[in-house]
Protein backbone atom coordinates (compact mmCIF):
# COMPACT_ATOMS: atom_id res chain seq x y z
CA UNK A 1 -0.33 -15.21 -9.98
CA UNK A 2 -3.36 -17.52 -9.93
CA UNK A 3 -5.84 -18.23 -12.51
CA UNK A 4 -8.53 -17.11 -10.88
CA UNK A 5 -6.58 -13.27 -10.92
CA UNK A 6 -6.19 -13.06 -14.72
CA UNK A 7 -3.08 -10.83 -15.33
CA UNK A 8 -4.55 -8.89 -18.39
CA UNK A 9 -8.00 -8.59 -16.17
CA UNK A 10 -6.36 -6.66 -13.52
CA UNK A 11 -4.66 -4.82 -16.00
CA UNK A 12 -8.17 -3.74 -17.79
CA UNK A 13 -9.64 -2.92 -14.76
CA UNK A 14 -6.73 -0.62 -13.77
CA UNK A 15 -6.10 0.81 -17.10
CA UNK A 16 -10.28 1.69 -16.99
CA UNK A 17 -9.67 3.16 -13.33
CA UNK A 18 -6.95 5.47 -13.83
CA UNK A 19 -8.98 6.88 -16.65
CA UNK A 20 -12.67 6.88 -14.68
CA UNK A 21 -13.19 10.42 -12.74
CA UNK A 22 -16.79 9.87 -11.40
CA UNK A 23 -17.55 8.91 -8.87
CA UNK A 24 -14.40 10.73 -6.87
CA UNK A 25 -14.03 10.87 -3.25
CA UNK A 26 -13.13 14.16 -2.56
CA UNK A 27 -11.38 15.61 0.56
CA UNK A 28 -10.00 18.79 -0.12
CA UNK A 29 -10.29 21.74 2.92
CA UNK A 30 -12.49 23.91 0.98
CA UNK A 31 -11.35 27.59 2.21
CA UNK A 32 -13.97 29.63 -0.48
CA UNK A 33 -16.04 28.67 -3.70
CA UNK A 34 -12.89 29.03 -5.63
CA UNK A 35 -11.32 26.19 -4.03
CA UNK A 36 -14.33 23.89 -5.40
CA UNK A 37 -12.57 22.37 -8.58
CA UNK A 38 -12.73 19.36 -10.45
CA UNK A 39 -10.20 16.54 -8.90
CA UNK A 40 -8.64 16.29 -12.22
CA UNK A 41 -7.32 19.80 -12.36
CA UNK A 42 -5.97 19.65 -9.02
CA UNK A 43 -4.52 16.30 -9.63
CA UNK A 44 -4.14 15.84 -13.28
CA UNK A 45 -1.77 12.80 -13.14
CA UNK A 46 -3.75 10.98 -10.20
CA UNK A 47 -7.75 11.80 -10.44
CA UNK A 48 -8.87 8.70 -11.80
CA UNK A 49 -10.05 5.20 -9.52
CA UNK A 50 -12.00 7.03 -7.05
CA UNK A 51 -8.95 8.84 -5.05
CA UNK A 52 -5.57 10.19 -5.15
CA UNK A 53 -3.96 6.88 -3.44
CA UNK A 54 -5.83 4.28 -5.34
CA UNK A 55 -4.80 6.20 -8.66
CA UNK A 56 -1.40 5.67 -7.35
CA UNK A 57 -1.66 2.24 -6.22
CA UNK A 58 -3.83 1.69 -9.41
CA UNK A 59 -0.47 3.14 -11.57
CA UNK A 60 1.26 1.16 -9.73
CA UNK A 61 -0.29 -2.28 -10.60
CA UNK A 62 -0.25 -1.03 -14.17
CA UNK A 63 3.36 -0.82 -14.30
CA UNK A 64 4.09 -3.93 -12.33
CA UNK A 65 2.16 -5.82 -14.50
CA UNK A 66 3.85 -4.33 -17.65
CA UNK A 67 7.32 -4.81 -16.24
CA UNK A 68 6.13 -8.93 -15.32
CA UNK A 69 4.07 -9.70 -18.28
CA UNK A 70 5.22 -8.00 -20.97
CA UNK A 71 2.99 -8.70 -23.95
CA UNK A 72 -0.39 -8.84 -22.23
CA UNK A 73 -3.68 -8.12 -23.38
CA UNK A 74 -4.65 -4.60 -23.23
CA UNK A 75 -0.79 -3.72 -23.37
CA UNK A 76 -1.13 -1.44 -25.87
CA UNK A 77 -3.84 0.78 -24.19
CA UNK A 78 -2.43 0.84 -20.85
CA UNK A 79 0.67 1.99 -22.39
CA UNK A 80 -1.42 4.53 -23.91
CA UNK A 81 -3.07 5.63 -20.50
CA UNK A 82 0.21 6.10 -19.11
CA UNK A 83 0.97 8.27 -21.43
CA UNK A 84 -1.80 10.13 -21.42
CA UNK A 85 -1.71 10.64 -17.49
CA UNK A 86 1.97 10.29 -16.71
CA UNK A 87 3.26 13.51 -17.65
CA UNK A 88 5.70 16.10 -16.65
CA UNK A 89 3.30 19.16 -16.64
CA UNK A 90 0.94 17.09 -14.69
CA UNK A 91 4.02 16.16 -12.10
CA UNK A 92 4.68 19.78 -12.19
CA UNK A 93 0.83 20.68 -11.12
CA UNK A 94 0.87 17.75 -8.51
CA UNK A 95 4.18 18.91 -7.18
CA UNK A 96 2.92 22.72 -6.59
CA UNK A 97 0.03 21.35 -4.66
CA UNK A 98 1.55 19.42 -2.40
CA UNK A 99 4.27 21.80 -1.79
CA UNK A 100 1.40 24.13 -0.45
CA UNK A 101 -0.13 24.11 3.32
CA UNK A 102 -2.46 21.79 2.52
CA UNK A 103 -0.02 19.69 1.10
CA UNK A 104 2.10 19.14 4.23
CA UNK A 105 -0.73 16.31 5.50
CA UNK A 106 -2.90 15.30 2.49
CA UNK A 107 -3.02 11.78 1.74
CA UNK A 108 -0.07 11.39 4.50
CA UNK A 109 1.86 8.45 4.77
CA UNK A 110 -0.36 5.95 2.60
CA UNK A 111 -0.60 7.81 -0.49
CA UNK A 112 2.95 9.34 -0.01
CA UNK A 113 4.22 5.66 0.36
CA UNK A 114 2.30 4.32 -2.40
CA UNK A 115 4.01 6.83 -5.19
CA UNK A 116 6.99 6.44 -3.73
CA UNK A 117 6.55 2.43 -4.48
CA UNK A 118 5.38 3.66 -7.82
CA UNK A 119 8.37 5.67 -8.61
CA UNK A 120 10.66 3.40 -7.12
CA UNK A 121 9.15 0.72 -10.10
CA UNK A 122 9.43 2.79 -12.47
CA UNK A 123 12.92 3.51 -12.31
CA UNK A 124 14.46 0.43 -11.33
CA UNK A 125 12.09 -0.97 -15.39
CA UNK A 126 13.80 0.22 -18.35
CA UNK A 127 10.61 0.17 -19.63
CA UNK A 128 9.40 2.69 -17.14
CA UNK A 129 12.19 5.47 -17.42
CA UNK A 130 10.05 8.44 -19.38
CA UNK A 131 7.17 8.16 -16.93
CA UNK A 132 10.05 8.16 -13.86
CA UNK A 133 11.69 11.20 -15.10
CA UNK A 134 7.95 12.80 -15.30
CA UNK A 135 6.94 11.72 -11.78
CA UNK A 136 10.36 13.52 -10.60
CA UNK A 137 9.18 16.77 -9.22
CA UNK A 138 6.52 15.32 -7.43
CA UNK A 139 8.31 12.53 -6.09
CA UNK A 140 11.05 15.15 -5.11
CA UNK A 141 8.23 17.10 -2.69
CA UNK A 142 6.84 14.57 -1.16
CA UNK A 143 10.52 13.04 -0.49
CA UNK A 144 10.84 16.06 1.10
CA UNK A 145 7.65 16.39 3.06
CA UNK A 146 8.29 12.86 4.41
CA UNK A 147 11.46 13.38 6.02
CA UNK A 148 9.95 16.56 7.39
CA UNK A 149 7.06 14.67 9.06
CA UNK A 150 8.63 11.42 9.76
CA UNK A 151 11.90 13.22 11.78
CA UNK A 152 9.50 15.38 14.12
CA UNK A 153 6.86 12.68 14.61
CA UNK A 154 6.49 12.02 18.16
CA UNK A 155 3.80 8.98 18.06
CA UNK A 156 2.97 7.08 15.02
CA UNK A 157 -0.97 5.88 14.45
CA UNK A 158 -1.79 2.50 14.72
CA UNK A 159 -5.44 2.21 13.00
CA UNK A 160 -6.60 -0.21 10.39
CA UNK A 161 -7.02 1.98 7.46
CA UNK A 162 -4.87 4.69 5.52
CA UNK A 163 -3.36 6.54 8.44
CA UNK A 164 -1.29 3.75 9.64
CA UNK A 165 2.20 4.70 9.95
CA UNK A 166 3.70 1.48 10.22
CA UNK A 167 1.86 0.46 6.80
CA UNK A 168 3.32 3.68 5.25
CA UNK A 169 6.86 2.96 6.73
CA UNK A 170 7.05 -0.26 5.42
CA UNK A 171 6.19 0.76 1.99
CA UNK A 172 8.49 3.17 1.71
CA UNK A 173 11.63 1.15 3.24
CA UNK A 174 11.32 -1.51 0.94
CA UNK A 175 11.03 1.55 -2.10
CA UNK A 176 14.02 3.55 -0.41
CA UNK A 177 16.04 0.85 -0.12
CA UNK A 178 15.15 -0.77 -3.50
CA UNK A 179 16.55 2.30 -5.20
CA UNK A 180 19.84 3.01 -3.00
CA UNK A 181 18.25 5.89 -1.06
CA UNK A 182 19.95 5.66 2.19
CA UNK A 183 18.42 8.79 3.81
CA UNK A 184 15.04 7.78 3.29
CA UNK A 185 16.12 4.45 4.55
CA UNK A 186 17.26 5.08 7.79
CA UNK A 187 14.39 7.73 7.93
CA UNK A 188 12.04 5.24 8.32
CA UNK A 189 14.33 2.50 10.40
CA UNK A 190 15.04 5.36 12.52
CA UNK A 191 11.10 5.67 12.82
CA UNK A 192 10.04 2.47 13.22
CA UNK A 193 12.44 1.61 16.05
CA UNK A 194 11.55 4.71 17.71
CA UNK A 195 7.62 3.52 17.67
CA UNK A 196 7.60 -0.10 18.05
CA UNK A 197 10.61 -1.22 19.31
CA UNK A 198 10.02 -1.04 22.66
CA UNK A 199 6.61 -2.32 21.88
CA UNK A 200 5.24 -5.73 24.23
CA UNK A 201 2.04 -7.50 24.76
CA UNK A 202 -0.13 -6.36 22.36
CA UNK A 203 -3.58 -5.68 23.17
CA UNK A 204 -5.48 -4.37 20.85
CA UNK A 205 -9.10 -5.76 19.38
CA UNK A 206 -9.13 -6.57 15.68
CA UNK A 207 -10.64 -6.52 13.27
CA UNK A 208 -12.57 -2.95 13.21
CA UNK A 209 -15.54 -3.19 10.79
CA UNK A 210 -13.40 -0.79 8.76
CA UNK A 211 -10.24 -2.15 8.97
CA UNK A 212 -8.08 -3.13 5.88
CA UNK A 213 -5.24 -3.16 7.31
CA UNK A 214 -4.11 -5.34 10.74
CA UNK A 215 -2.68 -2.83 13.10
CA UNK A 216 -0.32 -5.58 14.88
CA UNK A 217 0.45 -7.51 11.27
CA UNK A 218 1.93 -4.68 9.68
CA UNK A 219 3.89 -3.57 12.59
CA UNK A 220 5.50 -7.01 12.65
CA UNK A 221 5.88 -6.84 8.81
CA UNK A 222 8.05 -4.01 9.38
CA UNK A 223 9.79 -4.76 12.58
CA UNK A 224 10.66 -8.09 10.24
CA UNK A 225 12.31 -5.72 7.45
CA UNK A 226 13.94 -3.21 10.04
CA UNK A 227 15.49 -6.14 12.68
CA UNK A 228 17.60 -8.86 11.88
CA UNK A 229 16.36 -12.88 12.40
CA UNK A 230 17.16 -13.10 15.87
CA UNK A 231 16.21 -9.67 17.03
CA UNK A 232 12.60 -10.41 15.24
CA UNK A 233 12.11 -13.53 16.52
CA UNK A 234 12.21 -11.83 20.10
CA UNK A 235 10.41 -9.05 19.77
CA UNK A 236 7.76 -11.11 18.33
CA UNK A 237 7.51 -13.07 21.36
CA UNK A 238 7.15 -10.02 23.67
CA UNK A 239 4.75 -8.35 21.16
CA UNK A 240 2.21 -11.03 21.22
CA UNK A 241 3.79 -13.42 23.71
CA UNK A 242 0.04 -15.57 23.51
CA UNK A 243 -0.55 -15.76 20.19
CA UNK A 244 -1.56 -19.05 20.11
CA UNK A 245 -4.19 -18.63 22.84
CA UNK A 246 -7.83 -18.32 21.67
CA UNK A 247 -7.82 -14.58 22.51
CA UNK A 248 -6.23 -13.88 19.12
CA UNK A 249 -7.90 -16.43 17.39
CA UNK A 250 -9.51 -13.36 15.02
CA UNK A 251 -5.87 -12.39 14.22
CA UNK A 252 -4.89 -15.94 13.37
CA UNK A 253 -7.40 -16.60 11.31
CA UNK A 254 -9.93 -15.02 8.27
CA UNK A 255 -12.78 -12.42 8.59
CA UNK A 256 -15.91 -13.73 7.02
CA UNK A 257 -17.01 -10.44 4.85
CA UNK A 258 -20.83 -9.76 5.12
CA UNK A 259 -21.14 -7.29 1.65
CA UNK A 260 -17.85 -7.14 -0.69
CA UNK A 261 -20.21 -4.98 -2.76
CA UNK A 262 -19.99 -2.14 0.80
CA UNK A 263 -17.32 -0.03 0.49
CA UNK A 264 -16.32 -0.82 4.05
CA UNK A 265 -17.38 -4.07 3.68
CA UNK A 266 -14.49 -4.22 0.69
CA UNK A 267 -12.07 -2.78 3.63
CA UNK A 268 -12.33 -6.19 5.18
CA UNK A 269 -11.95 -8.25 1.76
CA UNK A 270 -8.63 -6.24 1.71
CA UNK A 271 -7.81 -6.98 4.87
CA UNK A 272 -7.58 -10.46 4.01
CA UNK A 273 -5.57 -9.89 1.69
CA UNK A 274 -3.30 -7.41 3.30
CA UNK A 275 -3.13 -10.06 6.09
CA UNK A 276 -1.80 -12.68 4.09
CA UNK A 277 1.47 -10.81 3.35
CA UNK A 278 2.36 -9.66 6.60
CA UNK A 279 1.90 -13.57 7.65
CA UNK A 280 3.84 -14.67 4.87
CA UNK A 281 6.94 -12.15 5.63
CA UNK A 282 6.77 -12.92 9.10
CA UNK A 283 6.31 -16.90 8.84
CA UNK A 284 9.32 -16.64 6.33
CA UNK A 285 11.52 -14.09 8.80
CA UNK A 286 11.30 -16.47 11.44
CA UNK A 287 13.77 -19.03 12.25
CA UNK A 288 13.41 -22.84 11.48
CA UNK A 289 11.36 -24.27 14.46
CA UNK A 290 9.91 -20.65 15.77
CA UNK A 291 6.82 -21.66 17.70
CA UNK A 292 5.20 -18.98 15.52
CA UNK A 293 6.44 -20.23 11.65
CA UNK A 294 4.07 -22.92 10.96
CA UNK A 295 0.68 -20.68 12.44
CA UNK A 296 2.19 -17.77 10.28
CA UNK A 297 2.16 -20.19 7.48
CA UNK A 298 -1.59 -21.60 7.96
CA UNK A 299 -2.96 -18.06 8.58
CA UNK A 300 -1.00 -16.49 5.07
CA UNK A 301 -2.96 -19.26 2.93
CA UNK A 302 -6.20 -19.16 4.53
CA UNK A 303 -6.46 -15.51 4.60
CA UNK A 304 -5.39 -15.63 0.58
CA UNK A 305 -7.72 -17.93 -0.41
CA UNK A 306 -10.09 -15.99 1.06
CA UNK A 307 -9.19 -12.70 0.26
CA UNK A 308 -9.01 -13.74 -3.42
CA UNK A 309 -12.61 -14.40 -3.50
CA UNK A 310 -13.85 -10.86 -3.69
CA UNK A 311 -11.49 -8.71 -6.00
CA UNK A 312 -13.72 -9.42 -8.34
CA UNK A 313 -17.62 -9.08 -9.53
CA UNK A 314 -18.61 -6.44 -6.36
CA UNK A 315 -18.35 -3.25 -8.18
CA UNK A 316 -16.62 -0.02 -8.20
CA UNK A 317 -15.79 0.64 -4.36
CA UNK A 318 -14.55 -2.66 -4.21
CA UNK A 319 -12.72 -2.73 -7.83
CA UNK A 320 -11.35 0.56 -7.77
CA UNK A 321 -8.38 -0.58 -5.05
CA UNK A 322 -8.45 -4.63 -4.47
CA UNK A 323 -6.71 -5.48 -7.58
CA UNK A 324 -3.56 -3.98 -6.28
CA UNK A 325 -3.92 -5.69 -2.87
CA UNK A 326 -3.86 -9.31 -4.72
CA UNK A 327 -1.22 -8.36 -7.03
CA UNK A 328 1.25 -7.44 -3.77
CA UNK A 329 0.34 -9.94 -2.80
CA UNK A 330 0.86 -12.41 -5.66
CA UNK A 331 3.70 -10.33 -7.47
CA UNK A 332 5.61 -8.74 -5.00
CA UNK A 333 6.61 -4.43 -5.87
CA UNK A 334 10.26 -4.02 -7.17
CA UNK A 335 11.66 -7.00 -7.58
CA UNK A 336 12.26 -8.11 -11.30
């Protein structure tokens, strides 16, 4: 991790977000006035840092900085936090909800993927093995509802921001196969061949002013995970056969962002971020002398070094979320 992303900083900021219920974006289906109640009843393990899948993602950072740098500042109080919030009756709660109706599509696939890259940390670090055995019911539903969704999927969405299902997939590959789950594996190998396999010549327009995501990165970051060296190397080529060409020059290289401070204008510091991984994993999936490694390369540090400028000093909507971006970045999820 760089200087400039002070481990026991991030872990502050996350320990403070977890914690922080206002100001909450909240996007229940609201039947009646009795379905108006605090976010922190609903979800008492995952209120905190603005909504559900940033409290997740926030957890996350919290326990993958805890698990790296043991004996960081603040260690003591984020410890504390996750006990606090971590618990088996909250699980329990969180579990019932999203075994209801609504449950079946809330915060589907990026939040689902996110806990399941939490819970996937958690039990592969000693250190994390009372707050994995609380997490267990809910991880157990949403398990569930995923293999549900992903087996009678018949498209998958291919946006920018939280809906994208190759983004989700991804996630929870790398989780599924981190902790010797084989039928969530092939769940989402089955998926992802199913949606982008057959996928050539790109041609979408990036970057949306919302995007945090790249709709064509991430689908090559997991195309790279699901293929093997060869077999990515060629689809690559028919997926964006011209990537050198000055059409894609805005997926090659880094989005100035007008207002970090925006909430969508933080979408777009992210994306930088979220960028620089997928170039990484692809740059480093390709074989020596690929016409694409050394671009992929160039693109994953510029987009960094940009990206790392604004996690940072802009405020809540940007500090609520961005601090888990550039530790994924920087860290890696589940590897010791």
């Amino acid at each position: 991790m760089t200087p400039d992303l002070d481990p026991a900083r991030l872990l502050a900021t996350a320990t403070a977000n977890i914690r922080r219920d206002y100001p909450v974006h909240w996007t229940h289906l609201i039947g009646s006035a009795a379905d108006l109640r605090p976010q922190r009843e609903l979800h008492p393990v995952f209120a905190g840092s603005y909504d559900w899948h940033s409290c997740v993602h926030q957890t996350w950072l919290m326990a993958r900085l805890l698990r790296l740098r043991p004996g960081l500042d603040g260690e003591a109080d984020a410890v504390a936090a996750l006990d606090e919030l971590v618990t088996a009756e909250g699980a329990r709660v969180e579990a019932a909800f999203f075994a209801s109706p609504e449950g079946a599509y809330w915060e589907r696939a990026y939040g689902w993927a996110w806990l399941f890259t939490l819970a996937a940390e958690l039990r592969l670090w000693p250190g994390g093995a009372r707050w994995s055995a609380a997490l267990e019911p809910l991880t157990e539903v949403l398990r569930s509802r995923w293999l549900g969704w992903l087996k009678g999927a018949r498209l998958p969405v291919r946006v920018g921001t939280h809906t994208n299902t190759a983004f989700a997939i991804g996630l929870t590959l790398d989780a599924a196969r981190a902790t010797g789950d084989d039928e969530l594996a092939a769940s989402c190998v089955e998926a992802a061949e199913r949606f982008y396999a057959a996928d050539r010549g790109y041609g979408g327009f990036e970057p949306s002013a919302a995007d945090f995501l790249s709709p064509a990165l991430v689908e090559a970051d997991l195309m790279r995970r699901v293929l093997p060296a060869a077999g990515f190397a060629e689809w690559l080529d028919g997926f964006l056969p011209d990537l050198e060409s000055e059409r894609w020059s805005g997926l090659r290289n880094p989005v100035e962002v007008d207002d970090p401070s925006d909430p969508y204008g933080s979408h777009l510091s992210g994306l930088a971020l979220s960028r620089a991984w997928c170039w990484r994993g692809i740059g480093e999936a390709l074989p020596d002398g690929h016409r694409y490694a050394e671009p992929a390369r160039e693109a994953a540090s510029a987009h960094r070094d940009l990206g790392l400028r604004y996690v940072f000093g802009y405020g809540y909507a940007a500090e609520h979320w961005l601090g888990t971006f550039s530790a994924y970045l920087d860290l890696g999820a589940l590897r010791a």
